[in-house]
PDB file of N, CA and C in Angstrom:
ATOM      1  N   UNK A   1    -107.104  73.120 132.954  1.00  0.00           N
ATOM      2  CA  UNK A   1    -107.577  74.095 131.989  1.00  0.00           C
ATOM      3  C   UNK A   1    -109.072  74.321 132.213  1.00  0.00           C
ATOM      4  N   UNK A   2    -109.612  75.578 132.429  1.00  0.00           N
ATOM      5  CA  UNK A   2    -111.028  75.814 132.491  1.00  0.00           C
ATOM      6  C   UNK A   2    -111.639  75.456 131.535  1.00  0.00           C
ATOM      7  N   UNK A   3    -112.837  74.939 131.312  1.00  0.00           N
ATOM      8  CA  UNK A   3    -113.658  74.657 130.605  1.00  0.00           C
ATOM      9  C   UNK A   3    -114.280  76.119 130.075  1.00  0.00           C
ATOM     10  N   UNK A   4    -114.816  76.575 128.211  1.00  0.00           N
ATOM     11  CA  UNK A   4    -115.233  77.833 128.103  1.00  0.00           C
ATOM     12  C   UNK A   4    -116.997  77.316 128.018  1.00  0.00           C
ATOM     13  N   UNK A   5    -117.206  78.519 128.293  1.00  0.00           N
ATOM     14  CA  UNK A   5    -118.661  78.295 128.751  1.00  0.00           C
ATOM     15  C   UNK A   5    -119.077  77.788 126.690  1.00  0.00           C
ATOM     16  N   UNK A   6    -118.540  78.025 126.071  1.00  0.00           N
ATOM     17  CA  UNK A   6    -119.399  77.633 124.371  1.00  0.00           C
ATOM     18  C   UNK A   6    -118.477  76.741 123.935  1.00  0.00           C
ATOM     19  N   UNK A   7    -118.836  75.836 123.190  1.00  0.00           N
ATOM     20  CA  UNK A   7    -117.659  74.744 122.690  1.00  0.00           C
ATOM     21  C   UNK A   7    -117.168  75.758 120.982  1.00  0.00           C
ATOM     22  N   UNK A   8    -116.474  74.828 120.515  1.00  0.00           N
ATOM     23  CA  UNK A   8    -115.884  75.078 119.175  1.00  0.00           C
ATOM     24  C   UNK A   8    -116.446  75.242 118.290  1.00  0.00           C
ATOM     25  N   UNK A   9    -117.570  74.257 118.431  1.00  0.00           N
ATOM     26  CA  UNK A   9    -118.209  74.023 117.318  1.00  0.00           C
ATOM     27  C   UNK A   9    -119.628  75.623 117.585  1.00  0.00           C
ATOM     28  N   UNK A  10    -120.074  75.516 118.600  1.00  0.00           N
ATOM     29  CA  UNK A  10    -121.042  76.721 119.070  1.00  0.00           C
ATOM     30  C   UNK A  10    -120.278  78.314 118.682  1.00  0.00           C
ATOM     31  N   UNK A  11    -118.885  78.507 118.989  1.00  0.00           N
ATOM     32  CA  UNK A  11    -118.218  79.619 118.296  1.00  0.00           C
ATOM     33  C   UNK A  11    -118.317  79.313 116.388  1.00  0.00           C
ATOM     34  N   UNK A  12    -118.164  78.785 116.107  1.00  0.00           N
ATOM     35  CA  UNK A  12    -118.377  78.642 114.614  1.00  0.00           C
ATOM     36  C   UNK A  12    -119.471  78.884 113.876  1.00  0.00           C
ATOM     37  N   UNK A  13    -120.813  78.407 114.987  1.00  0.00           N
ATOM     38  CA  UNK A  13    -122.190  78.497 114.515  1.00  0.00           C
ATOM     39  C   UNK A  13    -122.135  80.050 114.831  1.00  0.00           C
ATOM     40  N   UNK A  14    -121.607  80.361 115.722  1.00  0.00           N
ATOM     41  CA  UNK A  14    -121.843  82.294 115.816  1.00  0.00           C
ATOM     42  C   UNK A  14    -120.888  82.906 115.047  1.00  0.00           C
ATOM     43  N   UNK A  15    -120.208  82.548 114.212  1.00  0.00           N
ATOM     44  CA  UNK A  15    -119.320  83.239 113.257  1.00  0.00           C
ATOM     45  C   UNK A  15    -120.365  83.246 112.290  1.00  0.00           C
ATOM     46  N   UNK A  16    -120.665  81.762 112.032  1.00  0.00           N
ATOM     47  CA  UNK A  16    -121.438  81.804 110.797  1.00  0.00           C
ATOM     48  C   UNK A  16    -123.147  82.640 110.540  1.00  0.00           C
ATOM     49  N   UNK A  17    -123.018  82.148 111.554  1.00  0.00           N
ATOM     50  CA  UNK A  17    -124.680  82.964 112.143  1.00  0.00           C
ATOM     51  C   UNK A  17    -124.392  84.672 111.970  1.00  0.00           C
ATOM     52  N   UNK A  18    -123.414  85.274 112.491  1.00  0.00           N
ATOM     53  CA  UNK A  18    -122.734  86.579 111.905  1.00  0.00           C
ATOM     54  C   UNK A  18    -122.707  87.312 110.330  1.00  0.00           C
ATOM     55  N   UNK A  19    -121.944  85.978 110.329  1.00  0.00           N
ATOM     56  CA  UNK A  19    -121.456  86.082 108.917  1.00  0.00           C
ATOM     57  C   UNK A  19    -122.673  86.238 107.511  1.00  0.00           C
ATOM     58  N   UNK A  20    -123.930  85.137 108.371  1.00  0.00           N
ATOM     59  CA  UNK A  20    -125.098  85.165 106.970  1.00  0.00           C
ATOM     60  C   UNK A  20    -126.090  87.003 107.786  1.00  0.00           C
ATOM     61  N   UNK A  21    -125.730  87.249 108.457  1.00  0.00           N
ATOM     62  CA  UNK A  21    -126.783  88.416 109.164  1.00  0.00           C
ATOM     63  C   UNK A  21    -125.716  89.580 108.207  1.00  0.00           C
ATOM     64  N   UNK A  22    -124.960  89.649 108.364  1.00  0.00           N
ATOM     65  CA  UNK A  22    -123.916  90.516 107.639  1.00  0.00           C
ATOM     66  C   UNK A  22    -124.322  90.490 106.120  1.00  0.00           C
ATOM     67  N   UNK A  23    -124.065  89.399 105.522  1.00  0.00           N
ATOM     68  CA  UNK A  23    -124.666  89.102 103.903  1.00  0.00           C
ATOM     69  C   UNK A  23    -126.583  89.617 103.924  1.00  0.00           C
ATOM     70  N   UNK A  24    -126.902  89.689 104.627  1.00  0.00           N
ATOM     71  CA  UNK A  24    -128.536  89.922 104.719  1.00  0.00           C
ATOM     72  C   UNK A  24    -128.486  91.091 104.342  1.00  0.00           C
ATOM     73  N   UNK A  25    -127.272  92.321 105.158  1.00  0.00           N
ATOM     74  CA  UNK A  25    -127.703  93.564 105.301  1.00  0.00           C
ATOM     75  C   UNK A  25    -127.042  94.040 104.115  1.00  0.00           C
ATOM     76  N   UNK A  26    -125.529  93.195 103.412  1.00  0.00           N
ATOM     77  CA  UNK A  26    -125.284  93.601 102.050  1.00  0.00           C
ATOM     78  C   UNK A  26    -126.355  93.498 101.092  1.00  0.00           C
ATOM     79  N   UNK A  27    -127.164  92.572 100.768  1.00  0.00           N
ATOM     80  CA  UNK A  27    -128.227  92.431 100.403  1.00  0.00           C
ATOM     81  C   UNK A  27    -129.144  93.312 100.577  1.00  0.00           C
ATOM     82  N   UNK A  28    -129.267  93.796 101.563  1.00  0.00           N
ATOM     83  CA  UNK A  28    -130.214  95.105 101.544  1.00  0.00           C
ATOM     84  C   UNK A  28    -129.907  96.634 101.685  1.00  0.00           C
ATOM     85  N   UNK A  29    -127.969  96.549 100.989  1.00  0.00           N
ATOM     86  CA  UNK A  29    -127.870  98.242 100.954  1.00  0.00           C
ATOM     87  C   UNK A  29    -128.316  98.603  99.464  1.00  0.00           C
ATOM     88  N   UNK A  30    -128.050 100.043  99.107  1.00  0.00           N
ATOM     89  CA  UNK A  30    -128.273 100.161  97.694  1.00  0.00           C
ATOM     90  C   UNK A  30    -129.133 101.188  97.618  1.00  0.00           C
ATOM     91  N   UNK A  31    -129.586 101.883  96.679  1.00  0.00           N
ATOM     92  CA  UNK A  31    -130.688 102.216  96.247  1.00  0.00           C
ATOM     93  C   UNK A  31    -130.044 104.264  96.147  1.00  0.00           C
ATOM     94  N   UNK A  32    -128.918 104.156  96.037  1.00  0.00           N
ATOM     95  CA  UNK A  32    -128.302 105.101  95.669  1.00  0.00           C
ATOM     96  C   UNK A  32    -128.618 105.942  94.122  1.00  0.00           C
ATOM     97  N   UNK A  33    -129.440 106.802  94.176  1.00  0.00           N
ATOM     98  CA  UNK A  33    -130.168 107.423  93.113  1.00  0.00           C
ATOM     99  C   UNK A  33    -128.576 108.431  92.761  1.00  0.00           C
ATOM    100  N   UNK A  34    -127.960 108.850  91.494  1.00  0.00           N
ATOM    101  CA  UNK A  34    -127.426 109.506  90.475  1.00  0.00           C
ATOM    102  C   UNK A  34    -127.787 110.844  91.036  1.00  0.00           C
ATOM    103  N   UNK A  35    -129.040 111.134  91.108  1.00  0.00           N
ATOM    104  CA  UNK A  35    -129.992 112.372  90.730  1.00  0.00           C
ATOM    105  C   UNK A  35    -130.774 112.187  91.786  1.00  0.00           C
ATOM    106  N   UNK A  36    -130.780 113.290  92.468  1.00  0.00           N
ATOM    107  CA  UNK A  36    -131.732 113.648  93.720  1.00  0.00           C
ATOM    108  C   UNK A  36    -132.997 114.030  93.519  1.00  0.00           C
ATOM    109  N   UNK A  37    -133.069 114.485  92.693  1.00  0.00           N
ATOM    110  CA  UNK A  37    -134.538 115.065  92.201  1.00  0.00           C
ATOM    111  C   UNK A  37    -135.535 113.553  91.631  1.00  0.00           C
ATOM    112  N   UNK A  38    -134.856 112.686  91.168  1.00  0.00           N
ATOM    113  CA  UNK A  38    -135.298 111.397  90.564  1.00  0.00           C
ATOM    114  C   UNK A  38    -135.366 110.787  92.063  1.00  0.00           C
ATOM    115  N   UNK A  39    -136.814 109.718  92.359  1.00  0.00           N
ATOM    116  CA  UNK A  39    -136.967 108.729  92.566  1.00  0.00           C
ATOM    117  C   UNK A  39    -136.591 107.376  92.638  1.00  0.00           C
ATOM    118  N   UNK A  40    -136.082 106.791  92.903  1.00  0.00           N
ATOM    119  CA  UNK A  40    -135.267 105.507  92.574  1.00  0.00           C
ATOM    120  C   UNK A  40    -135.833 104.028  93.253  1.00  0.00           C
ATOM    121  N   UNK A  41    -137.094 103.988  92.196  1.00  0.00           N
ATOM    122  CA  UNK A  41    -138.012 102.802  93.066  1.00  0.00           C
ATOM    123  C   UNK A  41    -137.095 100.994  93.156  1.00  0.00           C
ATOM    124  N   UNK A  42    -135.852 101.307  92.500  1.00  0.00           N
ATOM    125  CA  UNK A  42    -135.534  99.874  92.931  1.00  0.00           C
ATOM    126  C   UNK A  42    -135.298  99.717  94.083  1.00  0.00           C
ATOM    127  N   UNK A  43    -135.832 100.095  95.356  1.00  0.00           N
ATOM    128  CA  UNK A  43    -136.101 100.067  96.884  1.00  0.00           C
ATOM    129  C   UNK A  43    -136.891  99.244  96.741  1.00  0.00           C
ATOM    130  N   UNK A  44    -138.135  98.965  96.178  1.00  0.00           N
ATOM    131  CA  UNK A  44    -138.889  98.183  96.282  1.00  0.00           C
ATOM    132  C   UNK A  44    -138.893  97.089  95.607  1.00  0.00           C
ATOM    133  N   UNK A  45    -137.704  96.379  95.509  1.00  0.00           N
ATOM    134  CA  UNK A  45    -137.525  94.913  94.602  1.00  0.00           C
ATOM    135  C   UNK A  45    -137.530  94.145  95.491  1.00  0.00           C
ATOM    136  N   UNK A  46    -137.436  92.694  95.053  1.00  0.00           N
ATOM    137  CA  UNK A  46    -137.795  91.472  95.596  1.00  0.00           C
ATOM    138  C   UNK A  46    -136.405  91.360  96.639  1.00  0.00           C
ATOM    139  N   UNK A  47    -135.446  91.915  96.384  1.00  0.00           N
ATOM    140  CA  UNK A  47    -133.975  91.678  96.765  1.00  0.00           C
ATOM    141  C   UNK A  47    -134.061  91.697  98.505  1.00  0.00           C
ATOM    142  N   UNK A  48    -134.613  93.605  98.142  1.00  0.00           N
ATOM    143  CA  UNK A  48    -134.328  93.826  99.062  1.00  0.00           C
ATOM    144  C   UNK A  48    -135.746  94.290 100.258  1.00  0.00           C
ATOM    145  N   UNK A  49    -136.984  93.795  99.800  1.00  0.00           N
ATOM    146  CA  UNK A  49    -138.046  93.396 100.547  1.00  0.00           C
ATOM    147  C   UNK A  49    -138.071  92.054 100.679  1.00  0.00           C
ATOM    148  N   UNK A  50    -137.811  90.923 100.171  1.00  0.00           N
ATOM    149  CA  UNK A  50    -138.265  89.541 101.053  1.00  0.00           C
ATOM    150  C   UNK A  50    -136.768  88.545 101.088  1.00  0.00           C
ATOM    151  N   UNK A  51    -135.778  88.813  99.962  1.00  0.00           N
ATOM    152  CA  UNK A  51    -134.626  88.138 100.718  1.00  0.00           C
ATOM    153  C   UNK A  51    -133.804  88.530 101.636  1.00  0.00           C
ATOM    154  N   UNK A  52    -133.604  89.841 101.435  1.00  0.00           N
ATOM    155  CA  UNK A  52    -132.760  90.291 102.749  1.00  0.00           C
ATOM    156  C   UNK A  52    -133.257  89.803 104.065  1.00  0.00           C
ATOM    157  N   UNK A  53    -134.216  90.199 104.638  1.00  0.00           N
ATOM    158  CA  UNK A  53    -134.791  89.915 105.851  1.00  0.00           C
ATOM    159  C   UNK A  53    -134.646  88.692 105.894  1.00  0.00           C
ATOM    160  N   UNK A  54    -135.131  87.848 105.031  1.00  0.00           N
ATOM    161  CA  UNK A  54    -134.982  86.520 105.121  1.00  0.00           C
ATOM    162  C   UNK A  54    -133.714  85.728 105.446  1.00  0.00           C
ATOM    163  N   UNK A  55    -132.878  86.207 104.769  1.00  0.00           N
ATOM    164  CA  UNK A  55    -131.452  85.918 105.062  1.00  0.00           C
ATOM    165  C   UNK A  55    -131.153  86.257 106.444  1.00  0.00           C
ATOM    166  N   UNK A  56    -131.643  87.813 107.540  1.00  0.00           N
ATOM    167  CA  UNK A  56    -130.874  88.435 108.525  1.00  0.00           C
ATOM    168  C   UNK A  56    -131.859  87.443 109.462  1.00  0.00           C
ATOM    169  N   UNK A  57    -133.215  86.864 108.917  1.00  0.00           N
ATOM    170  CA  UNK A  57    -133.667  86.442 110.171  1.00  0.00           C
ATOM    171  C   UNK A  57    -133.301  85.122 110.040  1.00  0.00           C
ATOM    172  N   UNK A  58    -132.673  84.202 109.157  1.00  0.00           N
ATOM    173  CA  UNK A  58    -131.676  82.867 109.383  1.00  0.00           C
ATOM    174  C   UNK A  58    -130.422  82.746 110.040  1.00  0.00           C
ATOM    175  N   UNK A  59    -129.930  84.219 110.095  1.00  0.00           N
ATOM    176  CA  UNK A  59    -128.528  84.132 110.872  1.00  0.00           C
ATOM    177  C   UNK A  59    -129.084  84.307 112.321  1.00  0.00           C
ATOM    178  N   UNK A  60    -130.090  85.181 112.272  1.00  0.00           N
ATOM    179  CA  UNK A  60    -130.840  85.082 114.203  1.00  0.00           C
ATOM    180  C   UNK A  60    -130.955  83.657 114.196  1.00  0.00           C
ATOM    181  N   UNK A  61    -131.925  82.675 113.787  1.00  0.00           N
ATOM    182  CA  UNK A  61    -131.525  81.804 114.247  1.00  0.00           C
ATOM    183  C   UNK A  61    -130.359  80.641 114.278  1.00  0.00           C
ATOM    184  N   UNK A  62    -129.560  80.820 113.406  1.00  0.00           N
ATOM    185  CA  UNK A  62    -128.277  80.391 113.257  1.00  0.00           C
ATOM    186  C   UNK A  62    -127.745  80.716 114.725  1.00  0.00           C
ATOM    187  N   UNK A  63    -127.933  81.874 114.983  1.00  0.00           N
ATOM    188  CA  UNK A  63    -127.353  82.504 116.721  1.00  0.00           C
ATOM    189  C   UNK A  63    -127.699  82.011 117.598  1.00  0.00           C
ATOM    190  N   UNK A  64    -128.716  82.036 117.817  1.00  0.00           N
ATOM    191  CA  UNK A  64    -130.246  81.506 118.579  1.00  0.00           C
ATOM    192  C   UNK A  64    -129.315  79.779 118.471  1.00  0.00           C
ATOM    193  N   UNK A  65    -129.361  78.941 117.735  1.00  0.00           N
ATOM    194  CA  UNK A  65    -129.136  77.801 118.049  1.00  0.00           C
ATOM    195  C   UNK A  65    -127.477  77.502 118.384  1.00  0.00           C
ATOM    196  N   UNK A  66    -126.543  78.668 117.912  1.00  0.00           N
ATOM    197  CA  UNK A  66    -125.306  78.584 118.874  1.00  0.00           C
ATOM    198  C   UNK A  66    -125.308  78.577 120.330  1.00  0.00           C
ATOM    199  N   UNK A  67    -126.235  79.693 120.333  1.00  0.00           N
ATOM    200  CA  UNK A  67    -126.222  79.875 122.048  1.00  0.00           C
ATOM    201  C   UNK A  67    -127.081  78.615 122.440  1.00  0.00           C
ATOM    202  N   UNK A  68    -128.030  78.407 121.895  1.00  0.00           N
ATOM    203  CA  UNK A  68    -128.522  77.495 123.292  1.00  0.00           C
ATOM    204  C   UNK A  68    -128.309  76.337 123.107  1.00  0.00           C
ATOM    205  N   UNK A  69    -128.055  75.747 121.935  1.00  0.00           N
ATOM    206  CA  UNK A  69    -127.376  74.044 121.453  1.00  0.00           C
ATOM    207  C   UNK A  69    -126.569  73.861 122.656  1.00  0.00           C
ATOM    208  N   UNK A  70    -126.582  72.279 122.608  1.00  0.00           N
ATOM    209  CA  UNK A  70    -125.665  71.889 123.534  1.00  0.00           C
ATOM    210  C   UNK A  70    -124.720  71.065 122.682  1.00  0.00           C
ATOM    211  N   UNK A  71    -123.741  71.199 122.675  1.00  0.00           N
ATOM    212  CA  UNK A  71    -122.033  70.676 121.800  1.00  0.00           C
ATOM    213  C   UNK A  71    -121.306  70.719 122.325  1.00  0.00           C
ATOM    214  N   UNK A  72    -121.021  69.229 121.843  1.00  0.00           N
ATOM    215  CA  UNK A  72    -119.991  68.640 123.123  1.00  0.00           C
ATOM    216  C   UNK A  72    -118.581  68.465 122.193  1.00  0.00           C
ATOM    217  N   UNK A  73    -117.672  68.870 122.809  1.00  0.00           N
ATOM    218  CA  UNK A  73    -116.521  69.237 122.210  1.00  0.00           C
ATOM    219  C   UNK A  73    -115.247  68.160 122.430  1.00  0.00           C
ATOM    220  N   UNK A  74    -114.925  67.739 121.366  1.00  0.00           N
ATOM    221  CA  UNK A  74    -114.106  65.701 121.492  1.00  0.00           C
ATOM    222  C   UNK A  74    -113.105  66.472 121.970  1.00  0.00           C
ATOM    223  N   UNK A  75    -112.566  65.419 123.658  1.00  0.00           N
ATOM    224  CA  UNK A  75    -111.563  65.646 124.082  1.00  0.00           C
ATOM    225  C   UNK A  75    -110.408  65.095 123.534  1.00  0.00           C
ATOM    226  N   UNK A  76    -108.602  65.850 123.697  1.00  0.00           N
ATOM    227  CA  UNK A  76    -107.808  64.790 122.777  1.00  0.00           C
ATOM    228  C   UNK A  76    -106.908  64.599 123.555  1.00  0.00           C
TER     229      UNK A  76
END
């Protein structure tokens, strides 16, 4: 059986690493104004200026340490 170039555990860290970059960008949709003519400054909340990003740049490195970790995968 070939060996895959990422172990099990390294596919999981890139699901998950996915998975929190995905929640980052739910976190930062929104801001859907009713009324076009109205302004709709909740664009500028805490939500979606310092946690979102924060969240999308933990799943980069969540990624970042799938790919280059080394995990060694128990043979059975």
């Amino acid at each position: 059986m070939s060996k895959m170039a990422i172990s099990r555990k390294g596919l999981r860290l890139l699901l998950a690493g996915l998975l929190v970059m995905v929640a980052g960008y739910i976190l930062m949709m929104g801001g859907l104004s009713p009324d076009p003519n109205v302004f709709n400054y909740g664009m500028f909340d805490f939500r979606r200026l310092v946690a979102a990003p924060l969240v999308i740049i933990a799943g980069i490195v969540v990624e970042v340490v799938a790919i280059m970790g080394k995990f060694e995968d128990k043979e059975k």
